[in-house]
N, C-alpha and C. Protein backbone atom coordinates (compact mmCIF):
# COMPACT_ATOMS: atom_id res chain seq x y z
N UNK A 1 32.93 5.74 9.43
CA UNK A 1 31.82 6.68 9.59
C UNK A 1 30.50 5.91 9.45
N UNK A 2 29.50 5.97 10.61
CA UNK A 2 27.92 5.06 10.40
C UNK A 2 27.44 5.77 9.38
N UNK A 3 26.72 5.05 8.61
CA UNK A 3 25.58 5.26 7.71
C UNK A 3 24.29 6.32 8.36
N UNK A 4 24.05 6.53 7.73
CA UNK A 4 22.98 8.09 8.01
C UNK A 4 21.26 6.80 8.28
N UNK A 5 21.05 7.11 9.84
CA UNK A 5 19.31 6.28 9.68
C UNK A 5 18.46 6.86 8.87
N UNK A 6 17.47 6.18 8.33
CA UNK A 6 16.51 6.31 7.45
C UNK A 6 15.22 5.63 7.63
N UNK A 7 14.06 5.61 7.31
CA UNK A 7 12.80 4.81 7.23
C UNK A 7 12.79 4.57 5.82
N UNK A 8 12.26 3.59 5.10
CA UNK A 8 12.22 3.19 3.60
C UNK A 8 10.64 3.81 3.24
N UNK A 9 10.72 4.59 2.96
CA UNK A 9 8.78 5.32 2.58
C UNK A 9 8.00 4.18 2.27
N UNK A 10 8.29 3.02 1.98
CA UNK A 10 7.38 1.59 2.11
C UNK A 10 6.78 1.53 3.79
N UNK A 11 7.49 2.15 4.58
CA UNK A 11 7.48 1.94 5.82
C UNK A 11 6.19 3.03 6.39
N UNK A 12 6.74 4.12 5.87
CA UNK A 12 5.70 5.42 6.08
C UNK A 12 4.49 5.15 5.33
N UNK A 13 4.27 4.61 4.30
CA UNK A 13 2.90 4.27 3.52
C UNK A 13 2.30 3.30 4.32
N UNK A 14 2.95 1.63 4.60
CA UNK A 14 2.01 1.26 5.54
C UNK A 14 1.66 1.54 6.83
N UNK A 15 2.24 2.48 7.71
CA UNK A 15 1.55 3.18 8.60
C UNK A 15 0.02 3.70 8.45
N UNK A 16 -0.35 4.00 7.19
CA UNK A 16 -1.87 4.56 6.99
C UNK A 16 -2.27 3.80 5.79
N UNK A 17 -2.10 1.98 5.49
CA UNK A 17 -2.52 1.43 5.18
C UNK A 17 -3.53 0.65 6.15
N UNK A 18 -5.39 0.70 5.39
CA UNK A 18 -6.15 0.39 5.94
C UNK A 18 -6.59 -0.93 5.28
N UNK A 19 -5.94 -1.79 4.26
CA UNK A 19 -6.00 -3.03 4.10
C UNK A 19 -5.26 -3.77 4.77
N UNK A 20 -4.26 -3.66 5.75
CA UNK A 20 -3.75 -4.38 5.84
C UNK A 20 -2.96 -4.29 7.73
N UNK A 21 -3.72 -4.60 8.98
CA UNK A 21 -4.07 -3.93 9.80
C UNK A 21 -2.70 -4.36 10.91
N UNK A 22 -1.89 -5.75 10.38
CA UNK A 22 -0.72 -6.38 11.06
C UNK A 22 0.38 -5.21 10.70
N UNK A 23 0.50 -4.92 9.07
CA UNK A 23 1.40 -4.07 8.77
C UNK A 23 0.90 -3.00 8.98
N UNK A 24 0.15 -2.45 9.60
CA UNK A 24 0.19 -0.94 10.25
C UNK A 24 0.51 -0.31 11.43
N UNK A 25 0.33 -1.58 12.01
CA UNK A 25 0.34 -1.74 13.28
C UNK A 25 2.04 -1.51 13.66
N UNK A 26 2.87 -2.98 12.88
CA UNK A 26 4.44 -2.52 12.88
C UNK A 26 4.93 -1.85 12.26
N UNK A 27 4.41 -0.90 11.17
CA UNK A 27 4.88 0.29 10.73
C UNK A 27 4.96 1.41 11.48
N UNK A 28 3.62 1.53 12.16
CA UNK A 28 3.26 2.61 13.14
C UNK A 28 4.56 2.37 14.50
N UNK A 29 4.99 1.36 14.87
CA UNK A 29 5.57 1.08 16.55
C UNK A 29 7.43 1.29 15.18
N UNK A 30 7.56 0.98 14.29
CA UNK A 30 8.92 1.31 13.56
C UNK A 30 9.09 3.23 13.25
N UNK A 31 7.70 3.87 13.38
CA UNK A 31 7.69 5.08 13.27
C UNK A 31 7.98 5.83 14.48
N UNK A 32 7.10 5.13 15.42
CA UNK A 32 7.47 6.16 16.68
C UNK A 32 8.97 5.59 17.16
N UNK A 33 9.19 4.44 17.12
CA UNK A 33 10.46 4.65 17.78
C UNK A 33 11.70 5.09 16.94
N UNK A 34 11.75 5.16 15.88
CA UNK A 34 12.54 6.22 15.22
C UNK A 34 12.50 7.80 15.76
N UNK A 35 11.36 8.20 15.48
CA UNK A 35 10.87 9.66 16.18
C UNK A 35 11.86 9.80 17.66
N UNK A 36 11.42 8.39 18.35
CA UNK A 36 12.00 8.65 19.66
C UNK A 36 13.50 8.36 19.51
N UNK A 37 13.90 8.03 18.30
CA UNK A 37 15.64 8.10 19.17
C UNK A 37 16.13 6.59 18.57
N UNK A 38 15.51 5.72 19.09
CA UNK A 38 15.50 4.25 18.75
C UNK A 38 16.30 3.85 17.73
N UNK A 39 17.15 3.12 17.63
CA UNK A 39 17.49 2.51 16.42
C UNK A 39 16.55 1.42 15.62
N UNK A 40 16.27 2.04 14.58
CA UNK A 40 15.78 0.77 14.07
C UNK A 40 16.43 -0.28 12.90
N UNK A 41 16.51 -1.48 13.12
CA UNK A 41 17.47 -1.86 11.92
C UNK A 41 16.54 -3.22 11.23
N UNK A 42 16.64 -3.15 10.04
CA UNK A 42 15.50 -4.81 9.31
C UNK A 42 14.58 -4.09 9.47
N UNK A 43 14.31 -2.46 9.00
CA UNK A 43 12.72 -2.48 9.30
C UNK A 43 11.56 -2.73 8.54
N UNK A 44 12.08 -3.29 7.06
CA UNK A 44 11.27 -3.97 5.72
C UNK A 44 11.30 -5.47 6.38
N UNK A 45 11.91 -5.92 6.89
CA UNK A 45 11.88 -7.56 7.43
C UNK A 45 10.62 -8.23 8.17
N UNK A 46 10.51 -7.75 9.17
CA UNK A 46 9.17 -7.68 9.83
C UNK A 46 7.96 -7.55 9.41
N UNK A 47 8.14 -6.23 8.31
CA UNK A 47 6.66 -5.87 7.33
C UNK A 47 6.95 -6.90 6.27
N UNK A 48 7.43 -7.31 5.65
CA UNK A 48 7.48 -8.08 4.56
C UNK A 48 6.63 -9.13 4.11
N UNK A 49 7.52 -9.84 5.42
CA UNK A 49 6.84 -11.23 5.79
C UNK A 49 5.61 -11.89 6.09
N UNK A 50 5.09 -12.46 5.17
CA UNK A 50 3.86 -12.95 6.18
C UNK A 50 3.59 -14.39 6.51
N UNK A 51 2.88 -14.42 7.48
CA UNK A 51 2.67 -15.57 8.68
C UNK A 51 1.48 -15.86 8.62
């Protein structure tokens, strides 16, 4: 049986984080495509990291 998808609310907070404009940016494109259907998987991986 798959595991039930989820967003980690770390994910939903930086969506309307205004310090920090890289992680809003991929919070926001990890939000809508959830909304749309999308699988999303590693979605703390991407925000985590920085470069």
């Amino acid at each position: 049986m798959p595991a039930p998808e989820f967003l980690d609310t770390n994910v939903l907070v930086y969506t309307y984080d205004p310090g920090d404009v890289r992680k809003r940016h991929i919070a926001q494109d990890l939000v809508r495509r959830a909304v749309a259907g999308d699988p999303v998987l590693d979605a703390l991986g991407p925000i985590g990291r920085r470069t």
